[in-house]
N, C-alpha and C. Protein backbone atom coordinates (compact mmCIF):
# COMPACT_ATOMS: atom_id res chain seq x y z
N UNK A 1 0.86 -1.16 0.00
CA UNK A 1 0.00 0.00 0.00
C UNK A 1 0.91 1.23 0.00
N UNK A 2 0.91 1.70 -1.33
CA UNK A 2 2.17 3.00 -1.35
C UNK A 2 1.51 4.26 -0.52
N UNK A 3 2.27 4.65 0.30
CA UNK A 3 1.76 6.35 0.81
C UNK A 3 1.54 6.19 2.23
N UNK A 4 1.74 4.92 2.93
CA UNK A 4 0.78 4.24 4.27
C UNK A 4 2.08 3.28 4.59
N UNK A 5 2.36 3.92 5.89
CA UNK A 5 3.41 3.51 6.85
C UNK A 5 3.31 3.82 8.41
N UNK A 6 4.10 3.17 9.48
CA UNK A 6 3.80 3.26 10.68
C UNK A 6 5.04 3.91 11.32
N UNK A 7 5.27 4.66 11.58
CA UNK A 7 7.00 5.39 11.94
C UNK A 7 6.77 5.74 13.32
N UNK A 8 7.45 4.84 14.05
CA UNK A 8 7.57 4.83 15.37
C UNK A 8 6.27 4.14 16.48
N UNK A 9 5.16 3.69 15.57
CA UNK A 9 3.91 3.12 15.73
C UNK A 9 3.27 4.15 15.31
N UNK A 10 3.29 6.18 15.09
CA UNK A 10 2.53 6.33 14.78
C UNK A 10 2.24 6.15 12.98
N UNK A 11 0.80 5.98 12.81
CA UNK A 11 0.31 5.78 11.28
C UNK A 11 0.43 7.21 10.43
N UNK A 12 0.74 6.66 9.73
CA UNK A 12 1.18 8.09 8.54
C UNK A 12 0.85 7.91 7.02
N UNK A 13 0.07 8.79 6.27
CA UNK A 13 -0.19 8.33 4.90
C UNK A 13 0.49 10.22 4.35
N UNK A 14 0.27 9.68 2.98
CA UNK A 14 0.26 10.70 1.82
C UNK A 14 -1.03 11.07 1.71
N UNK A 15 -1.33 12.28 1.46
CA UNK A 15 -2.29 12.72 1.64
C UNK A 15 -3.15 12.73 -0.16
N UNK A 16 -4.20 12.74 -0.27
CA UNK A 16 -4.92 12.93 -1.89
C UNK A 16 -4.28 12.10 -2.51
N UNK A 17 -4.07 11.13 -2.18
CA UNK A 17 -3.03 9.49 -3.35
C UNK A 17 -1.94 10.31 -3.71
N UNK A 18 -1.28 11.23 -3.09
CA UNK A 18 0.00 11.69 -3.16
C UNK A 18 0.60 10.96 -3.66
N UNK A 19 1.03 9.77 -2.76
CA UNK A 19 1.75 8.52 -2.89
C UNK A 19 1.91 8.56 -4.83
N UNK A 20 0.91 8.54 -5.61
CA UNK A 20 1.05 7.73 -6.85
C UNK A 20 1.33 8.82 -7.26
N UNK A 21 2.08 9.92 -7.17
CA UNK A 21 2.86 10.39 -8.14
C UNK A 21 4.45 10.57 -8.23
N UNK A 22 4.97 10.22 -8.98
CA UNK A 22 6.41 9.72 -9.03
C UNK A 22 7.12 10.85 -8.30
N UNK A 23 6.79 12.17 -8.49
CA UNK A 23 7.57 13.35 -8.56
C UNK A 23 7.59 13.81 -6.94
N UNK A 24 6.77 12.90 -5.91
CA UNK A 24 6.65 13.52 -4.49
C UNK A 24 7.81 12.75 -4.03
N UNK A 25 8.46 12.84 -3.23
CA UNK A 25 9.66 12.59 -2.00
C UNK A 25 8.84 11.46 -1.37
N UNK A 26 9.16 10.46 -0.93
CA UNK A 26 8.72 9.29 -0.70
C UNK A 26 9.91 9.01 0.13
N UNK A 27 10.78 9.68 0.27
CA UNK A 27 11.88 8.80 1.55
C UNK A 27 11.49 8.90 3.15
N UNK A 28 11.84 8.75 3.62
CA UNK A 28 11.50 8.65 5.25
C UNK A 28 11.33 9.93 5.97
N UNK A 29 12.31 10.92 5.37
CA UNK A 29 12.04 12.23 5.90
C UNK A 29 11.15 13.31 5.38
N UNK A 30 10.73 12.37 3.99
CA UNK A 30 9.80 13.37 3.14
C UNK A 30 8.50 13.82 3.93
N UNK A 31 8.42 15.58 3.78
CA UNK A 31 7.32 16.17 4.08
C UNK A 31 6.16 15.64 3.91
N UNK A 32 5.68 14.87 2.95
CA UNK A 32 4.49 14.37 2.35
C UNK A 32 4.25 13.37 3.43
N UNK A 33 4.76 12.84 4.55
CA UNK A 33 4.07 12.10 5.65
C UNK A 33 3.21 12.85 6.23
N UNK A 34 1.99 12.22 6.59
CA UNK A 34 0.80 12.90 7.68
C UNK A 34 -0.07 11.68 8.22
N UNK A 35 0.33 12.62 9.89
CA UNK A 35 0.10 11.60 10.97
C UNK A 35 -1.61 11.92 10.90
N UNK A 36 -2.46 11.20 11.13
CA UNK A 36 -4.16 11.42 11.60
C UNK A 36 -4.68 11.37 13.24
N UNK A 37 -5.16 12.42 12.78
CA UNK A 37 -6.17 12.23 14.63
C UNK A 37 -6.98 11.61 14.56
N UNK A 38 -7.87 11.67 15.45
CA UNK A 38 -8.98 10.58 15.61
C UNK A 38 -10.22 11.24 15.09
N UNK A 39 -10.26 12.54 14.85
CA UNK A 39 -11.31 13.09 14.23
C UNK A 39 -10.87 12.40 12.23
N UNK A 40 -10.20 12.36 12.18
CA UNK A 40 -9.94 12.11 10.40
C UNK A 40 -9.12 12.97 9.84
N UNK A 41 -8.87 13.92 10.59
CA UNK A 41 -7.26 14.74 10.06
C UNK A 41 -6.46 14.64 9.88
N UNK A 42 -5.39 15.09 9.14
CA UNK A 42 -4.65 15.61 8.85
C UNK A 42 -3.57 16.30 8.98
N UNK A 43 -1.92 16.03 10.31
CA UNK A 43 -1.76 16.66 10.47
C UNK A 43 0.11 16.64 10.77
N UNK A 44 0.77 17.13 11.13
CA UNK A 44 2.37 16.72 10.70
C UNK A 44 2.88 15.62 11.50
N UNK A 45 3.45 15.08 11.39
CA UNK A 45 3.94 13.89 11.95
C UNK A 45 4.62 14.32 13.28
N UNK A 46 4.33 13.29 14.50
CA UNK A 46 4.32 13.86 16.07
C UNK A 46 4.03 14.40 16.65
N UNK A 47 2.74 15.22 16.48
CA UNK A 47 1.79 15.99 16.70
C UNK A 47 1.00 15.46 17.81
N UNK A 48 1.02 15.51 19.34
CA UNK A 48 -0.09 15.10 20.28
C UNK A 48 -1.21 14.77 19.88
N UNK A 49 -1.80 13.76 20.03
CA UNK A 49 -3.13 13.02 20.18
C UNK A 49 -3.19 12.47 18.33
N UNK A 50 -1.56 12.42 17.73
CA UNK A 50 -2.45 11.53 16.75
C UNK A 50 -2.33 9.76 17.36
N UNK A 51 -2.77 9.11 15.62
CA UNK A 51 -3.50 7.66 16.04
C UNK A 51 -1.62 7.29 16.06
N UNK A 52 -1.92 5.47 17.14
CA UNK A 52 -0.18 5.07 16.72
C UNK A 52 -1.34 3.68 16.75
N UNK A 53 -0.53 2.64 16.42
CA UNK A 53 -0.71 1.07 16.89
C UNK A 53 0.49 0.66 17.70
N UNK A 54 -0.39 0.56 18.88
CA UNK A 54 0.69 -0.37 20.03
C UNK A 54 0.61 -1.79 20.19
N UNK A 55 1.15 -2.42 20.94
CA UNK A 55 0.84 -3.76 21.57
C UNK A 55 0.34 -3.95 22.89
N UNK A 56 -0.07 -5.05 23.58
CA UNK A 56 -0.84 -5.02 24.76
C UNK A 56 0.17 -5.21 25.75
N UNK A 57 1.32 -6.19 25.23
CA UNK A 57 2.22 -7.07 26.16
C UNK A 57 3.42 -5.89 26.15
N UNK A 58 4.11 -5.76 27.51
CA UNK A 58 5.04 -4.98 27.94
C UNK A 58 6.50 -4.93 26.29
N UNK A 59 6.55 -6.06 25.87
CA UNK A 59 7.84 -6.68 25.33
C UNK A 59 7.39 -6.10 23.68
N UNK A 60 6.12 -5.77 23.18
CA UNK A 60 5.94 -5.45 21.71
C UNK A 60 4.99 -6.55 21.61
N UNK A 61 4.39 -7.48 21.97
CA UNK A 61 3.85 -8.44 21.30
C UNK A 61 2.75 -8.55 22.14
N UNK A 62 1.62 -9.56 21.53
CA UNK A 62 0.15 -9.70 22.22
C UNK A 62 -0.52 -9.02 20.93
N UNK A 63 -1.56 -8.62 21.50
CA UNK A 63 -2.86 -8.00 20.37
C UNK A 63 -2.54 -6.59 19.76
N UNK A 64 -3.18 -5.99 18.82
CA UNK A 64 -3.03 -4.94 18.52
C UNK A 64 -3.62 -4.48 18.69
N UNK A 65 -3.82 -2.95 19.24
CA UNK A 65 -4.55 -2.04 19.75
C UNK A 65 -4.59 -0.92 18.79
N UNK A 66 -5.42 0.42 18.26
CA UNK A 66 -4.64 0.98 18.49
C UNK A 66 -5.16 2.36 19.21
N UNK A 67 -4.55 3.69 19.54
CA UNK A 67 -4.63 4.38 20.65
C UNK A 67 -3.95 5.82 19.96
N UNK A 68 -3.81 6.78 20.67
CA UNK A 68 -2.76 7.90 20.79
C UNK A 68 -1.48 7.82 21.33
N UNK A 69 -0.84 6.45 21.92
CA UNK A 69 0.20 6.39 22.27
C UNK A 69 1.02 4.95 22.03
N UNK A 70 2.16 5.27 22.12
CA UNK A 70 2.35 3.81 21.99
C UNK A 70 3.50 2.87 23.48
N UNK A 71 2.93 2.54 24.00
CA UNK A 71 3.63 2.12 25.61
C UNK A 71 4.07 0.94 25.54
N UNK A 72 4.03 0.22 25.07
CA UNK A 72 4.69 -1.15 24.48
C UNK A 72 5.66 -1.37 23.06
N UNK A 73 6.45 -0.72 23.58
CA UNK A 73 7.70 -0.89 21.94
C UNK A 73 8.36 -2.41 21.51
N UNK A 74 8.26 -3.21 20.32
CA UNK A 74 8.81 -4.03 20.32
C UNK A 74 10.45 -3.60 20.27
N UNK A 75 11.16 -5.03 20.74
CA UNK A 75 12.27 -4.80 20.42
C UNK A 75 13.28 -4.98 19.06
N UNK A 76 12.29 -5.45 17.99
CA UNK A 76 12.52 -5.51 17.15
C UNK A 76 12.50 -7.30 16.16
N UNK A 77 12.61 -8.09 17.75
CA UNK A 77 12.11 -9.71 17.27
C UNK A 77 10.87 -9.51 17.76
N UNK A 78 10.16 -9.29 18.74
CA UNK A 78 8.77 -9.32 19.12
C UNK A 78 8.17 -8.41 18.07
N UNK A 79 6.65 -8.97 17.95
CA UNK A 79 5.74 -8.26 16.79
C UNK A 79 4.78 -8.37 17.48
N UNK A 80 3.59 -7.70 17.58
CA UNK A 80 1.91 -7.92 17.94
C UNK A 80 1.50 -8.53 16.91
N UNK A 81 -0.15 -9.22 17.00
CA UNK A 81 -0.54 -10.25 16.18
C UNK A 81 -1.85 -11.22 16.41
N UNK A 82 -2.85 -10.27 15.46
CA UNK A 82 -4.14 -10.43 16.24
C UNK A 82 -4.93 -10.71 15.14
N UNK A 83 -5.54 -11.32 15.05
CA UNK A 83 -6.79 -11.82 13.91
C UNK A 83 -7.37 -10.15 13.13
N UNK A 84 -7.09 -10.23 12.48
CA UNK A 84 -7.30 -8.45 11.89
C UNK A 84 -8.75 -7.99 12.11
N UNK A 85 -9.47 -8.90 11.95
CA UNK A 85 -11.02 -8.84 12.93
C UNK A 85 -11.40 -8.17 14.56
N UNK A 86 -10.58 -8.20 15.32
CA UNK A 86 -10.20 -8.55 16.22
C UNK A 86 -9.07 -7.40 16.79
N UNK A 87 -8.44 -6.29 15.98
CA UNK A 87 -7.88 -5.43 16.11
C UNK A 87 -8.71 -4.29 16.99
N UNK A 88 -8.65 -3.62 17.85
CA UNK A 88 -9.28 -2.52 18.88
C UNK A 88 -9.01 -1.30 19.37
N UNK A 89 -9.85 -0.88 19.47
CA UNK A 89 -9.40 0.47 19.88
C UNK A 89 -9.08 0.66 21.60
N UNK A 90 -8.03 1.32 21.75
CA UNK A 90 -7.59 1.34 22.87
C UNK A 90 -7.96 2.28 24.29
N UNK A 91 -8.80 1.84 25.08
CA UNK A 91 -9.29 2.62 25.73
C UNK A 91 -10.51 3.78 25.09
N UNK A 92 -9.93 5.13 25.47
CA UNK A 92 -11.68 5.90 25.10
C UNK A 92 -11.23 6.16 23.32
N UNK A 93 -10.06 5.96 22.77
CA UNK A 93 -10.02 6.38 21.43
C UNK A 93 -11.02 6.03 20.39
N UNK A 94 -11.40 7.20 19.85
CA UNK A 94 -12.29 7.24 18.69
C UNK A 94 -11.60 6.66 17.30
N UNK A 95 -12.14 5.83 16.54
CA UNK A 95 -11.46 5.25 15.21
C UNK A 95 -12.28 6.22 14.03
N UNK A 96 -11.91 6.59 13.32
CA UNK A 96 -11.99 7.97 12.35
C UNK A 96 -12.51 6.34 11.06
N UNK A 97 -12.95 6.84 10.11
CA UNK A 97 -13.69 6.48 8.78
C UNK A 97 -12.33 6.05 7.66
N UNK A 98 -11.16 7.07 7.87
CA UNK A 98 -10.12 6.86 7.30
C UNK A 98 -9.49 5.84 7.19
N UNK A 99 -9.58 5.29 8.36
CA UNK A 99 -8.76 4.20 8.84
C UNK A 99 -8.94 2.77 8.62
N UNK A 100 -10.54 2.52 8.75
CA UNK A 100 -11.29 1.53 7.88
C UNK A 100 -11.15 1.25 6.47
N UNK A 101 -10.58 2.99 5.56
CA UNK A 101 -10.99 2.58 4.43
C UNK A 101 -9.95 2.31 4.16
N UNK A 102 -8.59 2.79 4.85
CA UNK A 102 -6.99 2.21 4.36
C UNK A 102 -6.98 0.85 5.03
N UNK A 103 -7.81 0.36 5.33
CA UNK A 103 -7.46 -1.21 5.51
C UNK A 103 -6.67 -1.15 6.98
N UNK A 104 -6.65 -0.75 8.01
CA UNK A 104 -6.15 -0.83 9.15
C UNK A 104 -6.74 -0.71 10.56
N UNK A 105 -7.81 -1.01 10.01
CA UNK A 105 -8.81 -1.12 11.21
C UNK A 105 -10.11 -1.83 10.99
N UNK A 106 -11.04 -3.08 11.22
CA UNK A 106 -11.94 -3.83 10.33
C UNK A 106 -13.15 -2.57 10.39
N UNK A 107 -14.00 -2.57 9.73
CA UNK A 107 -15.19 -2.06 9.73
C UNK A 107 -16.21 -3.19 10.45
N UNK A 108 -16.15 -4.28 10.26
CA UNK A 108 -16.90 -5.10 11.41
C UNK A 108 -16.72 -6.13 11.68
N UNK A 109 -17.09 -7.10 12.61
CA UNK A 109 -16.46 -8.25 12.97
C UNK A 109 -16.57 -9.25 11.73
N UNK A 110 -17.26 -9.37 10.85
CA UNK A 110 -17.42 -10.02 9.84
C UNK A 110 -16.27 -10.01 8.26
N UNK A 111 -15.45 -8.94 8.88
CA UNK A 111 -14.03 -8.97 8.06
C UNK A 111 -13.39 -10.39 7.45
N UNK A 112 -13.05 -9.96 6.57
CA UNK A 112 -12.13 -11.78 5.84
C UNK A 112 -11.82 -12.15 6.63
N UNK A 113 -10.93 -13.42 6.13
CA UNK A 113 -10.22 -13.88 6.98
C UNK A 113 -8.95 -13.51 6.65
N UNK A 114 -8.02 -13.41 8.04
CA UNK A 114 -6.59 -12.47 7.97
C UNK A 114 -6.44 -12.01 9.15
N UNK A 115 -5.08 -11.91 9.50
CA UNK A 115 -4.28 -11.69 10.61
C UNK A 115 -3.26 -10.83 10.40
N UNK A 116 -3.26 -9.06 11.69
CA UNK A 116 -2.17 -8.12 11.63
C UNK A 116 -1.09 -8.66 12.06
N UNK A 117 -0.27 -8.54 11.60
CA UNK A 117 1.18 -8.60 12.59
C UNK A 117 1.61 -7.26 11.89
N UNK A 118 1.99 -6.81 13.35
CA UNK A 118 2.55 -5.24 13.12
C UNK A 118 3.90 -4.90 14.48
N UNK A 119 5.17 -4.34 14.60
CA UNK A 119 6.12 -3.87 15.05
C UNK A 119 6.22 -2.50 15.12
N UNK A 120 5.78 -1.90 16.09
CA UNK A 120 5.78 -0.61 16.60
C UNK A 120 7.32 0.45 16.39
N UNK A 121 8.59 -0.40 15.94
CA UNK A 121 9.55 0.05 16.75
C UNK A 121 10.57 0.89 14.52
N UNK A 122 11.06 2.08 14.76
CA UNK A 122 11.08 2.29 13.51
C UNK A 122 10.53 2.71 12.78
N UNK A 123 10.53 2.57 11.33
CA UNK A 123 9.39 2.78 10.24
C UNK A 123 8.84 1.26 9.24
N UNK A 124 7.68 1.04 9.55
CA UNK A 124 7.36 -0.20 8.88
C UNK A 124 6.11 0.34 7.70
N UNK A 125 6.48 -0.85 6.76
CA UNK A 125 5.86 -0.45 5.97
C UNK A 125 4.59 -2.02 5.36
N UNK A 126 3.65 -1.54 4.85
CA UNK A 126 2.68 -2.75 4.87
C UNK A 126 2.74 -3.65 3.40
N UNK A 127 2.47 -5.04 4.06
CA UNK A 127 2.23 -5.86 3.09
C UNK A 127 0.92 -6.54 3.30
N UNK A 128 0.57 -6.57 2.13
CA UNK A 128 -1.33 -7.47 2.06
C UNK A 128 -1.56 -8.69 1.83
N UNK A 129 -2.14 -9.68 2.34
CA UNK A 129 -3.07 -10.99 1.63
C UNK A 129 -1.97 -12.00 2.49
N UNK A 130 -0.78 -11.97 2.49
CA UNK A 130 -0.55 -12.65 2.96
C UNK A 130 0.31 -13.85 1.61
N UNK A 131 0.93 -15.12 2.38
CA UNK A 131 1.61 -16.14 1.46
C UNK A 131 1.29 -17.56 2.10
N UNK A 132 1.81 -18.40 1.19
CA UNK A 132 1.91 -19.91 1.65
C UNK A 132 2.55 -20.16 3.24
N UNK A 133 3.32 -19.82 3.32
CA UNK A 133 4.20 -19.64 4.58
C UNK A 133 3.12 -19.49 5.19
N UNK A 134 2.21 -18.08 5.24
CA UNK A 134 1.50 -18.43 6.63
C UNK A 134 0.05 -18.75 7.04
N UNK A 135 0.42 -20.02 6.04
CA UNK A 135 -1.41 -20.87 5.93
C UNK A 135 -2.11 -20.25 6.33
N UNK A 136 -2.85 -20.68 7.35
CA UNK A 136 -4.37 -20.17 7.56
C UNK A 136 -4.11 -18.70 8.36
N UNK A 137 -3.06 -18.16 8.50
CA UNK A 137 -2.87 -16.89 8.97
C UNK A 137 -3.32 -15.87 7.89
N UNK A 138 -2.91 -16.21 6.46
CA UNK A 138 -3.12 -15.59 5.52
C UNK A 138 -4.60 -15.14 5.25
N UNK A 139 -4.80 -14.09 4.32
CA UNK A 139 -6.25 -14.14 3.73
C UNK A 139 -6.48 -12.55 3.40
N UNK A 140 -7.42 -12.31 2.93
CA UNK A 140 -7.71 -11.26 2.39
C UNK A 140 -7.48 -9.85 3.18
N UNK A 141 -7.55 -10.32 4.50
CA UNK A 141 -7.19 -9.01 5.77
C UNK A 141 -6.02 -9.44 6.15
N UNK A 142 -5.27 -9.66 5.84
CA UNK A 142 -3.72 -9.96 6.44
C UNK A 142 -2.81 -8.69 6.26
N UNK A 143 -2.49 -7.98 7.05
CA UNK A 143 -1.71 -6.80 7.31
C UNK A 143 -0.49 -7.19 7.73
N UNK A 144 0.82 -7.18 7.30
CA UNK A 144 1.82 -7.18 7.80
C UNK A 144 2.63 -5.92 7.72
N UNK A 145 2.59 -5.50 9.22
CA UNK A 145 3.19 -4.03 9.26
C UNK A 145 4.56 -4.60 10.32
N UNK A 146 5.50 -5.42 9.77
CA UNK A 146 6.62 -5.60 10.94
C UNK A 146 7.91 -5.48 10.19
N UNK A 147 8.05 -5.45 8.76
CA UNK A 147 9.45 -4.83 8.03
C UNK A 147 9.45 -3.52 7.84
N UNK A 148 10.73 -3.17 7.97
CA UNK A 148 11.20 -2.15 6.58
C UNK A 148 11.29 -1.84 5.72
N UNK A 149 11.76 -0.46 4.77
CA UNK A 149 11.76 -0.44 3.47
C UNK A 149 12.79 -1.62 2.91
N UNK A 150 13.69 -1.60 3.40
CA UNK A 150 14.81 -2.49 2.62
C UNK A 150 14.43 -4.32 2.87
N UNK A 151 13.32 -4.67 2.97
CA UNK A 151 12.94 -5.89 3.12
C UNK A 151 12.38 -6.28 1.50
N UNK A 152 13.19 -7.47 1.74
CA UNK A 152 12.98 -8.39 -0.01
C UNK A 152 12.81 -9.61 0.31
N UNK A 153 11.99 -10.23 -0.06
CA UNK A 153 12.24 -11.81 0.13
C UNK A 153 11.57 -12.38 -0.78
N UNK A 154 11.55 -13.54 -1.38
CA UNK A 154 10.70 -14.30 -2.65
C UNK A 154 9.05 -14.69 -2.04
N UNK A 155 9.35 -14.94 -0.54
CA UNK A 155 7.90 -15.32 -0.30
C UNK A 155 6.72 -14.23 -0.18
N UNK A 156 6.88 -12.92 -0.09
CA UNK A 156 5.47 -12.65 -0.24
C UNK A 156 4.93 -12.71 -1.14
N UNK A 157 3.36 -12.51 -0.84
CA UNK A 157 2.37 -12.58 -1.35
C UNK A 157 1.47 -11.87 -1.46
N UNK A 158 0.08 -11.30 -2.35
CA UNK A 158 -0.31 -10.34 -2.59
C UNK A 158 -1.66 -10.98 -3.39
N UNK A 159 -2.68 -10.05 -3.46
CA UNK A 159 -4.24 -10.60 -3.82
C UNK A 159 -4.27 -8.71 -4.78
N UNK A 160 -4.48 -9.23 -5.70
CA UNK A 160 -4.81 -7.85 -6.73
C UNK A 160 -6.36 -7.54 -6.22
N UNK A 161 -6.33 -5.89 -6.27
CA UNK A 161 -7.55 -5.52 -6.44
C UNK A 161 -7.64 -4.50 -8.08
N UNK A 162 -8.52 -4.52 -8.49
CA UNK A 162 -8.94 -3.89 -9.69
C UNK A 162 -10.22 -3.39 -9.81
N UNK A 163 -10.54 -1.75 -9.64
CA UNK A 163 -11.68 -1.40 -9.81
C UNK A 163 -12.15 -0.41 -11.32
N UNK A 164 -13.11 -0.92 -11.49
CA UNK A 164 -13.15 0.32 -13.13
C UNK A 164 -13.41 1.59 -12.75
């Protein structure tokens, strides 16, 4: 998902499909990141009260939440990892419309089948659908937010969408 990354747990997109134009800065420090509040805004990256995804368990791992803060940092082998159904909001936080529609939060319990694994710690960036490797983990909601940009490997996997 180009434009949609997690830097430091908090969530950050390109704003107006920014992302798909060749000519914007796309590196890590590029301006074109924007963190969201919980109302659906818009606003610079580290900015109090935007959204992050944390974990439940002290160490980075357990369920995914997500919240305005992030109090559980993995250390970089630990990941959170929760039936993507099944992902929550943390305490009184409000989940914004945005967030549903970038695929990072279910719209209802009746979501595919698919499982987040996500790493708070850094900048991670997302992969979809899932691969053979992780059988029945895989599926149409499978979020993997626990690499980096410089991650390559032959096994992922990916489910095309195509709309007219």
């Amino acid at each position: 998902v180009a434009g949609l990354r997690l830097n430091g747990g908090e969530i950050q997109i390109f704003e107006n499909n920014n992302a798909a134009d060749g000519t914007k800065d796309h590196s890590v420090s590029s301006d074109q990141w924007k963190a969201i509040l919980q109302d659906g805004s818009l606003i610079a990256p580290e900015t109090e009260g935007t959204l992050k995804m944390d974990a439940t368990n002290v160490d980075g791992s357990g369920n995914i939440v997500v919240g305005t803060t992030v109090e559980n940092v993995s250390d970089g082998t630990t990941y959170a990892m929760t039936a993507f159904k099944n992902i929550a909001a943390k305490g009184e936080t409000t989940i914004p419309a945005i967030l549903k529609q970038l695929g990072l939060f279910p719209q209802s319990a009746n979501y595919p089948h698919g499982t987040g694994y996500m790493r708070n710690l850094g900048e991670r960036l997302p992969f979809r659908g899932g691969n053979y490797y992780y059988t029945s983990y895989a599926g149409l909601s499978c979020l993997y937010l626990s690499r980096g940009r410089t991650f390559v490997n032959t096994y992922l996997g990916f489910s095309l969408a195509w709309q007219p």
